[in-house]
N, C-alpha and C. Protein backbone atom coordinates (compact mmCIF):
# COMPACT_ATOMS: atom_id res chain seq x y z
N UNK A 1 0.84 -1.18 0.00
CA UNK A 1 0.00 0.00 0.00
C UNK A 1 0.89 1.25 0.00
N UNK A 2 0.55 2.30 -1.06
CA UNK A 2 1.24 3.26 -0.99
C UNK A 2 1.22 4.31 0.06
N UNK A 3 1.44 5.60 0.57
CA UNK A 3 0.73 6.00 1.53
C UNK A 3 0.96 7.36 0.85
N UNK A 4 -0.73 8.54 0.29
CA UNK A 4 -0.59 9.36 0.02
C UNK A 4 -0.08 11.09 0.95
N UNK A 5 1.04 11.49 -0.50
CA UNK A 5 1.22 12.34 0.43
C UNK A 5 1.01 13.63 0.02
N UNK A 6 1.00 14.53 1.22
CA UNK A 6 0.52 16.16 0.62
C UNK A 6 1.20 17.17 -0.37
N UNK A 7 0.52 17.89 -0.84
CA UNK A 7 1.61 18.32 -1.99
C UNK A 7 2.51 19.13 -1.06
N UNK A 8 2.46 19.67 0.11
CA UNK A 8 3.29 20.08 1.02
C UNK A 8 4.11 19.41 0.96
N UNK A 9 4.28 18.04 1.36
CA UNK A 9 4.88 17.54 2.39
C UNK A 9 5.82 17.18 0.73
N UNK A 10 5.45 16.48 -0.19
CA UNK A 10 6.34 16.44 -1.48
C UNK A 10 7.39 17.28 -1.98
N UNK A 11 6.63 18.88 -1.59
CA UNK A 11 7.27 19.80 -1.90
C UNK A 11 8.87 20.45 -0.87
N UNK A 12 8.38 19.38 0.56
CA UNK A 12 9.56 20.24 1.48
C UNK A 12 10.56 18.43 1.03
N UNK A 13 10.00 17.51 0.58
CA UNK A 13 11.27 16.09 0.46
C UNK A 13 11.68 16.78 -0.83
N UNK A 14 11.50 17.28 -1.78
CA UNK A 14 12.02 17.53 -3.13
C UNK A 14 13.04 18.99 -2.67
N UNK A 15 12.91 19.77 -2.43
CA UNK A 15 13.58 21.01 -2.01
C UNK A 15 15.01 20.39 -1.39
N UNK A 16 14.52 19.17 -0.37
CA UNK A 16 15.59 18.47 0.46
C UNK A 16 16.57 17.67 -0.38
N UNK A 17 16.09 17.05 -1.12
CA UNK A 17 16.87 16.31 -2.14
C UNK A 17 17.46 17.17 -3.18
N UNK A 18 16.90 18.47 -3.66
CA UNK A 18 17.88 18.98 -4.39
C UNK A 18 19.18 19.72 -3.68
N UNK A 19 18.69 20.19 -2.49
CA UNK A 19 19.91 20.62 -1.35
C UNK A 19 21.08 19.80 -1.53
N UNK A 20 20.57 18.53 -1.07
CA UNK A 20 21.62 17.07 -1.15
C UNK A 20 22.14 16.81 -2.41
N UNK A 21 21.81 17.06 -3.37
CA UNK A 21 22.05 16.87 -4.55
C UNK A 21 23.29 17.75 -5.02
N UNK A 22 23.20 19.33 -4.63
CA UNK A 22 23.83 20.19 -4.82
C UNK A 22 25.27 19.74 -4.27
N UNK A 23 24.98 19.17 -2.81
CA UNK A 23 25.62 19.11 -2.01
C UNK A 23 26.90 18.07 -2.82
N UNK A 24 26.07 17.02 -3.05
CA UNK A 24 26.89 15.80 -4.23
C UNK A 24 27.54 16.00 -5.36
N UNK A 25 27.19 17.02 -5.69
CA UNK A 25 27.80 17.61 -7.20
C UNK A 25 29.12 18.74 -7.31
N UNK A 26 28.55 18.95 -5.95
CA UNK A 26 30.34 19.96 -5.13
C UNK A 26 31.28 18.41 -5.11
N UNK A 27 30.99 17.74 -4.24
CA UNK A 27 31.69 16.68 -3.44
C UNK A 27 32.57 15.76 -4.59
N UNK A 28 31.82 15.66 -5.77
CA UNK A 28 32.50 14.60 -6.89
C UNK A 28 32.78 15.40 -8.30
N UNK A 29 33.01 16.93 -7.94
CA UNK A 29 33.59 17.33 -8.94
C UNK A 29 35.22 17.19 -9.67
N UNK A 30 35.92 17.44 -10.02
CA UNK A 30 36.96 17.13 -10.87
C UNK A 30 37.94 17.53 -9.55
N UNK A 31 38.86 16.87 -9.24
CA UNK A 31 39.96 17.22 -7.87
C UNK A 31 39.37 16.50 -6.44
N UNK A 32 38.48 16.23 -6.61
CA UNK A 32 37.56 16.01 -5.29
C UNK A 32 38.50 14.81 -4.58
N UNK A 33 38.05 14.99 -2.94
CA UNK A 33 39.41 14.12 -2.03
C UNK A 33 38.42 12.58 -1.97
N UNK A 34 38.70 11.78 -1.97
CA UNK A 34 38.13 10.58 -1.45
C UNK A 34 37.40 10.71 -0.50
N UNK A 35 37.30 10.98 0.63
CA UNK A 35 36.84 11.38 1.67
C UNK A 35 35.62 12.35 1.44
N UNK A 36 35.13 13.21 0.42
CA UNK A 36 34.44 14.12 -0.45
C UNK A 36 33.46 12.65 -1.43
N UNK A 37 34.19 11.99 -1.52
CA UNK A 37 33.43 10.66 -1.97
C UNK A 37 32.66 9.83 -1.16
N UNK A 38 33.18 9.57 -0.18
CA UNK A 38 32.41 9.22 0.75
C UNK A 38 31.28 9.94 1.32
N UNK A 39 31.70 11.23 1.75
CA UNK A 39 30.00 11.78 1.70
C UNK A 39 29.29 11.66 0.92
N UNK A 40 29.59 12.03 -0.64
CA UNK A 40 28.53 11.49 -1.63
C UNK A 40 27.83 10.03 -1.55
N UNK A 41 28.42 9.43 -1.60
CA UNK A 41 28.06 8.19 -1.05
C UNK A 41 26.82 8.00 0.10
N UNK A 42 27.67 8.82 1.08
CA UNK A 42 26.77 9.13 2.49
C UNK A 42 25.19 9.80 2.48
N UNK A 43 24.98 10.53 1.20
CA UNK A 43 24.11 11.75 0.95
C UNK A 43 23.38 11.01 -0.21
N UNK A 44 23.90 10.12 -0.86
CA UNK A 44 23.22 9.37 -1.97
C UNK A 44 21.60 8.74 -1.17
N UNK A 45 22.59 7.73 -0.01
CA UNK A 45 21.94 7.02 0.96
C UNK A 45 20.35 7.74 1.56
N UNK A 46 20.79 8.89 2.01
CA UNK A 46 19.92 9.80 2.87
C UNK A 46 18.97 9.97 1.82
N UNK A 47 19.42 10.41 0.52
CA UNK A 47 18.23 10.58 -0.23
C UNK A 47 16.92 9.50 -0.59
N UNK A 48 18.10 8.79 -0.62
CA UNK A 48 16.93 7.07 -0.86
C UNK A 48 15.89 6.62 0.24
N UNK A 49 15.91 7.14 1.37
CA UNK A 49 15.43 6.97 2.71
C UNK A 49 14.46 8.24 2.47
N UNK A 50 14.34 9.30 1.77
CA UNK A 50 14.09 10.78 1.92
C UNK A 50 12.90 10.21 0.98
N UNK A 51 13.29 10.02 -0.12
CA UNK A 51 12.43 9.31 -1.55
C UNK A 51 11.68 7.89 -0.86
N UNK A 52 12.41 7.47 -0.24
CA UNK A 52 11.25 5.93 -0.47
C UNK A 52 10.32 6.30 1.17
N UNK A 53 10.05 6.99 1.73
CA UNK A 53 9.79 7.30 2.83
C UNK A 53 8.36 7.36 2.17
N UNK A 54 7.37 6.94 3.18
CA UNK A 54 5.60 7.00 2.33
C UNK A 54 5.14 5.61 1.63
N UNK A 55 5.95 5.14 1.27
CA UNK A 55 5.40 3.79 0.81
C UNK A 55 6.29 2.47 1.94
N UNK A 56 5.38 1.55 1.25
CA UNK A 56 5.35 0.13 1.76
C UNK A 56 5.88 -0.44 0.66
């Protein structure tokens, strides 16, 4: 069962994920330290939890 959600509540997980997103696209740009990889990594995660949050 899916669980519907408000266009609010869509609108503050999408705002959040592009934050994180931004955040990822600093982190794995050209020079970036390993450690800068790993957060991406870290922030990939969060998003998937951010996105699949509402359903079953």
């Amino acid at each position: 069962m899916v669980t519907s959600l408000t266009p609010g509540e869509l609108y503050r997980r999408a705002r959040r994920i592009e934050a994180l997103a931004r955040i990822i696209m600093d982190c794995t740009t050209r020079g970036s330290r390993s450690a800068d990889s790993a957060r991406a990594n870290q922030l990939l995660k969060e998003i998937g939890a951010i996105a699949g949050e509402g359903s079953e």
